[in-house]
Protein backbone atom coordinates (compact mmCIF):
# COMPACT_ATOMS: atom_id res chain seq x y z
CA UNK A 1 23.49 22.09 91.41
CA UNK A 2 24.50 25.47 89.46
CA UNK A 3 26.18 22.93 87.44
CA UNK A 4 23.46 21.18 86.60
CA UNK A 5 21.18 24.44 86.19
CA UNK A 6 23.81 25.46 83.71
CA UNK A 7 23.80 22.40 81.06
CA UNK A 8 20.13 22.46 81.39
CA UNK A 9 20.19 25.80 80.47
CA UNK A 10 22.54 25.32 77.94
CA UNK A 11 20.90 22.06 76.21
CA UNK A 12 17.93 24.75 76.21
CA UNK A 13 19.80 27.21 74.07
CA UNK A 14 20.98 24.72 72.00
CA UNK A 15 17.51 23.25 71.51
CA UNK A 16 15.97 26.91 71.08
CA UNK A 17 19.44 27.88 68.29
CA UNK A 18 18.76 24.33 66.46
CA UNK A 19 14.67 24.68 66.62
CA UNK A 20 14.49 26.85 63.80
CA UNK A 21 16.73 24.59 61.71
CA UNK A 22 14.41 21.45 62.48
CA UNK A 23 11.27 23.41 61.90
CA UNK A 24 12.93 24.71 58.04
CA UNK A 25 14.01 21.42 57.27
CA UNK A 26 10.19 20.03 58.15
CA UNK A 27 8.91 22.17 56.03
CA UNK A 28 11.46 22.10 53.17
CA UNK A 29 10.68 17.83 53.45
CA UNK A 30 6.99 18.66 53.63
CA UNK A 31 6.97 20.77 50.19
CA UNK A 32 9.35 18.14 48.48
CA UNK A 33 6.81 15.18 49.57
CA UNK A 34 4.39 17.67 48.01
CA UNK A 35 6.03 18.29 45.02
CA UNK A 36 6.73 14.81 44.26
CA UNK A 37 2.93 13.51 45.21
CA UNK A 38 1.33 16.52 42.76
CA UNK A 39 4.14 15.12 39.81
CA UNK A 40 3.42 11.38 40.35
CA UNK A 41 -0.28 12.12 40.23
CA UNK A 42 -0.32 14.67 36.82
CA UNK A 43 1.70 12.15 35.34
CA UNK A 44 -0.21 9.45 35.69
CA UNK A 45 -3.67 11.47 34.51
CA UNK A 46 -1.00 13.10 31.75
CA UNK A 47 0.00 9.13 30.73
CA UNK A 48 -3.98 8.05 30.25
CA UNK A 49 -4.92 11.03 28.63
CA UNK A 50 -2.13 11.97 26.12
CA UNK A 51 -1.89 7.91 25.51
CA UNK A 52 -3.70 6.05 23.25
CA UNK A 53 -6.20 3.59 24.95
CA UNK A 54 -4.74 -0.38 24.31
CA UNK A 55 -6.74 -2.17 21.67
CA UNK A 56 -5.97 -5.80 21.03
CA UNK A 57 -4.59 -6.26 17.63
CA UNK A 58 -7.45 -8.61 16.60
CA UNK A 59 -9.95 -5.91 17.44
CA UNK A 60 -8.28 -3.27 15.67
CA UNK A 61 -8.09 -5.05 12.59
CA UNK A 62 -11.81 -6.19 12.90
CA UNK A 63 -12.60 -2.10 13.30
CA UNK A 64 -10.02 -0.74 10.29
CA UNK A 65 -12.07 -3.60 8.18
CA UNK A 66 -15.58 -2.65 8.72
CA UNK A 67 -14.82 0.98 8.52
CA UNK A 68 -13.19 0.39 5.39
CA UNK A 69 -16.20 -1.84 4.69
CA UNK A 70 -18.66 1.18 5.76
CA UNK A 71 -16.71 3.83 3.68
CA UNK A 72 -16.93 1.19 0.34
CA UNK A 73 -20.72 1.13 0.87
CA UNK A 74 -20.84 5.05 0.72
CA UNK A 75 -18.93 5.10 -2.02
CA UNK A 76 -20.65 2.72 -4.24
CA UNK A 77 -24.54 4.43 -2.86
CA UNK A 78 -22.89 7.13 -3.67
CA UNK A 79 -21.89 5.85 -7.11
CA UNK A 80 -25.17 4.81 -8.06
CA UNK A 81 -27.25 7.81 -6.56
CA UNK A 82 -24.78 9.78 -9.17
CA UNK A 83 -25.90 7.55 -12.06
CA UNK A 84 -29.34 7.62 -11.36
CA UNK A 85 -29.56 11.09 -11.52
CA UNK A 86 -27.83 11.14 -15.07
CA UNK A 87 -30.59 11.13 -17.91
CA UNK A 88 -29.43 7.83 -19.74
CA UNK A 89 -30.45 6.91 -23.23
CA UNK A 90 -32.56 4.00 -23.15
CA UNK A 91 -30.94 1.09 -25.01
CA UNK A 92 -32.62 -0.13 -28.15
CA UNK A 93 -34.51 -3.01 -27.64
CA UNK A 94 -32.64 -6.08 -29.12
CA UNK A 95 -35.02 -8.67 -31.19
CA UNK A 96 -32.09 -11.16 -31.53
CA UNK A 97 -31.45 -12.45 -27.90
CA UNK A 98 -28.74 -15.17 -28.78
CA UNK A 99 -26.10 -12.38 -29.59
CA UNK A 100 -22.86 -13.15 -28.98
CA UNK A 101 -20.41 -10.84 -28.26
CA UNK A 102 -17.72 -9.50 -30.62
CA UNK A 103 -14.68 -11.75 -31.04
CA UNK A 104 -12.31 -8.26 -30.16
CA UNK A 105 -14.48 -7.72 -26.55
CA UNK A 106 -13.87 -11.57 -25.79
CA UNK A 107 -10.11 -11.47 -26.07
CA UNK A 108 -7.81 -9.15 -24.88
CA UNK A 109 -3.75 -9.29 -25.87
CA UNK A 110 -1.92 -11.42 -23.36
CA UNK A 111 2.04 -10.95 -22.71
CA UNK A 112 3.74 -13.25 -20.75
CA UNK A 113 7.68 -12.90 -20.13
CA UNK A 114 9.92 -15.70 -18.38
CA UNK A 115 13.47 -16.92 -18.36
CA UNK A 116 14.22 -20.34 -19.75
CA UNK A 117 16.73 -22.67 -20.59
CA UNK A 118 19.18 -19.38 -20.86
CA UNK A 119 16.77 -16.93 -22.77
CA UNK A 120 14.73 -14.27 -21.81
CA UNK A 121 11.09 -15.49 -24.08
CA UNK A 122 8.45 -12.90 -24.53
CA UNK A 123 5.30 -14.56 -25.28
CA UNK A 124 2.22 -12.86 -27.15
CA UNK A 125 -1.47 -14.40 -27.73
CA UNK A 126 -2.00 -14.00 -31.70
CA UNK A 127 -5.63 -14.83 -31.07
CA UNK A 128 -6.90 -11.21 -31.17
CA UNK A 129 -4.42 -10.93 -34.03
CA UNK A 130 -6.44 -13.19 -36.02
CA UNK A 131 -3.31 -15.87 -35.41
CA UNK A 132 -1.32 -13.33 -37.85
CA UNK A 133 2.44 -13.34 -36.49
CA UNK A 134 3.52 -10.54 -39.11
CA UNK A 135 0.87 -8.30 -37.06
CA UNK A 136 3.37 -8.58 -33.95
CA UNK A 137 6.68 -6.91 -34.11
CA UNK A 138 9.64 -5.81 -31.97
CA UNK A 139 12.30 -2.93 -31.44
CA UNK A 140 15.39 -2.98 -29.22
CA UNK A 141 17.23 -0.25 -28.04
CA UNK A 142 20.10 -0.54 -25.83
CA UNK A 143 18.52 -3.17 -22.86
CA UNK A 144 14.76 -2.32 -23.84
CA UNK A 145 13.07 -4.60 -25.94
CA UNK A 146 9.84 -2.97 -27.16
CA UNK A 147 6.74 -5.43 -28.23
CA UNK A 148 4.24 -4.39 -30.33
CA UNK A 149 1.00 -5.20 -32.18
CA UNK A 150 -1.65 -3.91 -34.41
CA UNK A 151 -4.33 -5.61 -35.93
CA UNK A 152 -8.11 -4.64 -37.51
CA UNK A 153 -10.70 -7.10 -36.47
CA UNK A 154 -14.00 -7.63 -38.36
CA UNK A 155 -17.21 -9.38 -37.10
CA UNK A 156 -20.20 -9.31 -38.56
CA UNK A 157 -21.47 -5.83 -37.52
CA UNK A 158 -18.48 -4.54 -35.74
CA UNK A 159 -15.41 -3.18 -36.62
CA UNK A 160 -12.34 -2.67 -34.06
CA UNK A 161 -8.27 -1.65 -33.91
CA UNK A 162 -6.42 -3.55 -31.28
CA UNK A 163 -3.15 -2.29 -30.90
CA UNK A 164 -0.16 -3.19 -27.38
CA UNK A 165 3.10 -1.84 -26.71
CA UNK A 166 5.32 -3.02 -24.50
CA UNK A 167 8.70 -2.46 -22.58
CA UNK A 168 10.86 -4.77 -21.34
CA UNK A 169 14.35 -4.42 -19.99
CA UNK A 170 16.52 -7.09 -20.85
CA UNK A 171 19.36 -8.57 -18.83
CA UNK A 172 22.37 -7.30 -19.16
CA UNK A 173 24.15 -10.52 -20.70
CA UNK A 174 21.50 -10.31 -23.31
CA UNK A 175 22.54 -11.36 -26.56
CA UNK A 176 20.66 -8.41 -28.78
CA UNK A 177 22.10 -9.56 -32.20
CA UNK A 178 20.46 -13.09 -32.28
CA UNK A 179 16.86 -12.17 -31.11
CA UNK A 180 14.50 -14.70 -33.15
CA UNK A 181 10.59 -14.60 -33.30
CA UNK A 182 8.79 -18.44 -33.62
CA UNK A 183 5.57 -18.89 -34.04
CA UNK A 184 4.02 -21.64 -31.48
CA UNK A 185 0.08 -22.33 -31.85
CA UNK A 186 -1.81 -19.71 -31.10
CA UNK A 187 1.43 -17.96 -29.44
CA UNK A 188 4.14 -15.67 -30.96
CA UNK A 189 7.41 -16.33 -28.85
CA UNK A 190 10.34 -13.82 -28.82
CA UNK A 191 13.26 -15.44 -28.24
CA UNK A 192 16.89 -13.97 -26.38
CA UNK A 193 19.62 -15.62 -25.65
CA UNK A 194 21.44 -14.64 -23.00
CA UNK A 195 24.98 -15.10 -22.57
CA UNK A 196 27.00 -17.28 -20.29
């Protein structure tokens, strides 16, 4: 029986020299648990506040349009609050009502450029140049080919310049010696070839 009073007393040590050691490593789990439940939960309330709430694409767009639709609105009350402040001149009274308008407001000087059939073609509208194609020029250096016109127009009671420039650059197999102007209709067409 002393035996047995001995390991009993000796599984009581042991149990009294490892109780400390359980208790620390309860407590060390407990404040790890902790720890990790207080960083799940501040990053989850981190995530939906720092994050931008999900908007369907669709929606969005519908919202960027009719705030860009709202801010167009200001801007054009705006506008006209501006002008109707300003003092404007009243406009004579006209007794002719079947005016028509001045040939130089009606047409403006159209340039079109394309590549065809191997040459790079300028074309220019002579109309506002009173279908004059000595009133339409050109100057080259190096790859830019400059187009220009100048031209007083006369109507009736008005009296206008119209004058373009233009730059183009030219390809670089552009054949600059052979560049040829031809007069089509009511078109001026500057013609050149480009090399194989």
């Amino acid at each position: 029986m002393e035996e047995n009073n001995y390991t009993n007393e000796n599984k009581h040590e042991q149990c009294a020299k490892n109780a400390w050691k359980m208790c620390l490593c309860a407590l060390l789990g407990g404040f790890l648990g902790g720890l990790l439940a207080f960083y799940m939960v501040f990053d989850q309330i981190a995530e939906r506040r720092f994050r931008p709430p999900h908007i369907p694409p669709m929606k969005l767009e519908k919202k960027m349009l009719h705030d860009m639709d709202k801010m167009y609105k200001q801007d054009m009350d705006a506008f006209d609050k501006a002008f109707k402040r300003m003092d404007m001149p009243k406009m004579p009274k006209i007794k002719d009502r079947n005016l028509a308008m001045p040939l130089f407001m009606m047409d403006s000087v159209k340039v079109e450029s394309e590549i065809d059939d191997n040459n790079f073609v300028v074309e220019v509208g002579l109309k506002p140049f009173q279908n004059d194609e000595n009133k339409v020029n050109y100057n080259v250096k190096g790859r830019k080919l400059t187009v220009f016109g100048q031209s007083e127009v006369k109507d009736k009671n008005y009296e206008n310049d119209i004058s373009f420039s233009q730059d183009f650059i030219l390809p670089e197999n552009a054949d600059i010696a052979n560049i040829s102007k031809v007069e089509d209709g009511h078109e001026l067409k500057i013609i050149v070839p480009l090399k194989s």
